[in-house]
C-alpha atoms as a PDB file:
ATOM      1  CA  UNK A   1     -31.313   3.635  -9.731  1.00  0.00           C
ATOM      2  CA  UNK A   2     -27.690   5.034 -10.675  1.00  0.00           C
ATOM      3  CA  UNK A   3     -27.583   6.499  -7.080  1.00  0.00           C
ATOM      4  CA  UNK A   4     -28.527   3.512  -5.277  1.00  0.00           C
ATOM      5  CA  UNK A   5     -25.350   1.756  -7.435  1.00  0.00           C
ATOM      6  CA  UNK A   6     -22.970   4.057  -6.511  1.00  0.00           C
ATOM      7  CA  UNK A   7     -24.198   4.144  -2.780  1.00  0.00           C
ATOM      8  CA  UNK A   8     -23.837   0.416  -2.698  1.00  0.00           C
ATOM      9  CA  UNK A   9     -20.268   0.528  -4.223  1.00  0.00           C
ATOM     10  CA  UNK A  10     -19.143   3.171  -1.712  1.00  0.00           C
ATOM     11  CA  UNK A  11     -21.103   1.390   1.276  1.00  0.00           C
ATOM     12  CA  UNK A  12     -18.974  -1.687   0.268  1.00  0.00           C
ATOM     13  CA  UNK A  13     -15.879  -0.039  -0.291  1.00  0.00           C
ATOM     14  CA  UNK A  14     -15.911   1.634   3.526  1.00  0.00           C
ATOM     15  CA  UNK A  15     -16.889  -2.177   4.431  1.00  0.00           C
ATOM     16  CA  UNK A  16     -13.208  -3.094   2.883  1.00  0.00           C
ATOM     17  CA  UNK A  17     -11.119  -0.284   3.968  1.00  0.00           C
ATOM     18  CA  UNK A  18     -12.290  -1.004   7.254  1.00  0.00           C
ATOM     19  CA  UNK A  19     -11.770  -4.946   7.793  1.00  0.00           C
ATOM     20  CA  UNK A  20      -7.854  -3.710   6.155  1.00  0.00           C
ATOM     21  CA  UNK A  21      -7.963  -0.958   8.626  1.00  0.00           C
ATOM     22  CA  UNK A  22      -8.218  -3.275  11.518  1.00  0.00           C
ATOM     23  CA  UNK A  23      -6.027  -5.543  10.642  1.00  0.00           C
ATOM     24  CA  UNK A  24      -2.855  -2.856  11.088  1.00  0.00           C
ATOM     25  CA  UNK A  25      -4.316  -1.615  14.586  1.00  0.00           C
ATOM     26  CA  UNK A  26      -2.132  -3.010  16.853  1.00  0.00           C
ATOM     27  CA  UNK A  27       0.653  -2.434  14.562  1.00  0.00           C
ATOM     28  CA  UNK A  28       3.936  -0.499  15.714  1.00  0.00           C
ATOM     29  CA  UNK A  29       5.399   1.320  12.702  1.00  0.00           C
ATOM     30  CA  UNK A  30       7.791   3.420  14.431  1.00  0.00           C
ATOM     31  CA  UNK A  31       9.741   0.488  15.682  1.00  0.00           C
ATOM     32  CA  UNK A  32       9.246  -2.236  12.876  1.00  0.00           C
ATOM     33  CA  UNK A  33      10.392  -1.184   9.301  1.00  0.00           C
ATOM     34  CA  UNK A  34       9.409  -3.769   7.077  1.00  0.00           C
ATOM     35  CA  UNK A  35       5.776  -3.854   9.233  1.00  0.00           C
ATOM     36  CA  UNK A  36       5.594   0.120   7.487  1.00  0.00           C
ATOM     37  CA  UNK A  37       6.693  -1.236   4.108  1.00  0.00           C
ATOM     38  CA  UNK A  38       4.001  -3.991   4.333  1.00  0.00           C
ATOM     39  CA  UNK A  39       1.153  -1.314   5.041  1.00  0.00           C
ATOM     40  CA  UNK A  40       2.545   0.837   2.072  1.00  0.00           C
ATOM     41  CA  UNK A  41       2.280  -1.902  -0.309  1.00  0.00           C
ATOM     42  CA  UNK A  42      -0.990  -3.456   1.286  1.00  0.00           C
ATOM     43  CA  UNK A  43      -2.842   0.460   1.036  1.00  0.00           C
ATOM     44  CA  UNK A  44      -1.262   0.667  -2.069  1.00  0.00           C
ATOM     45  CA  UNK A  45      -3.054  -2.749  -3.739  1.00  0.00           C
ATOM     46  CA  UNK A  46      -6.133  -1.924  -1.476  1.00  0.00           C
ATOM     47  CA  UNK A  47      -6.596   1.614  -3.382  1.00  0.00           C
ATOM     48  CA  UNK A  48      -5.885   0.000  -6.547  1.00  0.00           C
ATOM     49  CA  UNK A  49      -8.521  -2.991  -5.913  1.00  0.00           C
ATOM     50  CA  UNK A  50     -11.148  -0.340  -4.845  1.00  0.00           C
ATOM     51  CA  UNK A  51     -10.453   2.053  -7.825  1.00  0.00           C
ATOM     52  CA  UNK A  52      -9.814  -0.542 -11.173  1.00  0.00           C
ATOM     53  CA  UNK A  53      -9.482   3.263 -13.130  1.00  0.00           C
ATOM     54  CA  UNK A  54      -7.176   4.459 -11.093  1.00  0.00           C
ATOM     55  CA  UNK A  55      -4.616   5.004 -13.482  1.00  0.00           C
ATOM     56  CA  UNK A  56      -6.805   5.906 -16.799  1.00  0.00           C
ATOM     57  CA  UNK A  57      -5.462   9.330 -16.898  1.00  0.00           C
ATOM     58  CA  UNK A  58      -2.136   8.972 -15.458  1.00  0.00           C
ATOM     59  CA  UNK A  59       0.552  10.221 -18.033  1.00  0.00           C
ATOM     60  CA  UNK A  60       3.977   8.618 -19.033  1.00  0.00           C
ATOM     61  CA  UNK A  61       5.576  10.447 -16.644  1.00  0.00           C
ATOM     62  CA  UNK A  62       3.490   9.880 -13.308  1.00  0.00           C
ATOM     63  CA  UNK A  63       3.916   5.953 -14.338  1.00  0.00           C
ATOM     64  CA  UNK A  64       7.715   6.160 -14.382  1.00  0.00           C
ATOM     65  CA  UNK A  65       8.062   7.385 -10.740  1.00  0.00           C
ATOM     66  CA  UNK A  66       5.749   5.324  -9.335  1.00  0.00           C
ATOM     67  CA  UNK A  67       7.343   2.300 -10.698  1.00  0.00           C
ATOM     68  CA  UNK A  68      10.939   3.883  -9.267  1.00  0.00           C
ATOM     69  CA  UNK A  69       9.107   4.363  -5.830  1.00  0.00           C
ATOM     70  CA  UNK A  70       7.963   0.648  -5.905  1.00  0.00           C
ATOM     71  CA  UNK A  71      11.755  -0.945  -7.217  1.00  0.00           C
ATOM     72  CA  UNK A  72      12.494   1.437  -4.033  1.00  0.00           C
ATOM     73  CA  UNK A  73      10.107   0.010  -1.941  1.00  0.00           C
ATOM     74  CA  UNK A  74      11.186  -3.545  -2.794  1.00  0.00           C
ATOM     75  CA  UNK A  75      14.913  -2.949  -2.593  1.00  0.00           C
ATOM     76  CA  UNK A  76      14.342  -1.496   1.151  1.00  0.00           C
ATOM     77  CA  UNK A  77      12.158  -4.931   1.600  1.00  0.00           C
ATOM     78  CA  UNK A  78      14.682  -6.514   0.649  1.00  0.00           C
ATOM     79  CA  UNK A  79      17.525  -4.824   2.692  1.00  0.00           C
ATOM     80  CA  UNK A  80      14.920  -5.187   5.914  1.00  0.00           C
ATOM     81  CA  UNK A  81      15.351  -8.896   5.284  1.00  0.00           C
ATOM     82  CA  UNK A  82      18.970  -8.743   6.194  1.00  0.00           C
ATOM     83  CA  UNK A  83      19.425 -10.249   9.678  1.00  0.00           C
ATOM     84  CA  UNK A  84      20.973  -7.047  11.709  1.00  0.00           C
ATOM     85  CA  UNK A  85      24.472  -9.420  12.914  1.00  0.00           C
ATOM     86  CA  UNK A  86      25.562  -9.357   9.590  1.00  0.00           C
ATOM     87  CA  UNK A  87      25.221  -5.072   9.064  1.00  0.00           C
ATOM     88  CA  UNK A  88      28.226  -3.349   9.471  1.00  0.00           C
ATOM     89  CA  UNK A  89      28.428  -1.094  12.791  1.00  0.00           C
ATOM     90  CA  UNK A  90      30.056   1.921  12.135  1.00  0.00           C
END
């Protein structure tokens, strides 16, 4: 009965990952920024959601960098936001 459980869970986590899959497929990365930053942070919550123990054995260390990468993250969000007129050209 265990097996069946865990088949189920996987089944319906493929189900997921694929309905998020399809929802980036037409999406350019190499020419949109913040579209990139949006899939990082959307794969980021969708591994998270699909793995609640994700972080059980993470140590002190580990949990300090990834919070730098995501103040990163948000700063460069928030820089994207910027319309390009008011960026210096130099």
């Amino acid at each position: 009965m265990f097996l069946k459980e865990q088949l189920l869970s996987r089944i319906k986590q493929w189900e997921t990952f694929n309905i998020w899959e399809e929802s980036y497929q037409n999406t350019c990365f190499e020419k949109d920024s913040a579209s990139l930053l949006k899939w990082y942070n959307a794969a980021w919550e969708l591994a998270r959601n699909l793995n609640p123990e994700w972080g059980r054995d993470l140590s002190e260390e580990k949990i300090l960098r990834l919070q730098k990468t995501r103040n990163i993250l948000s700063m460069l969000r928030e820089i994207n936001k910027i319309p390009s007129n008011i960026v210096s050209k130099r």
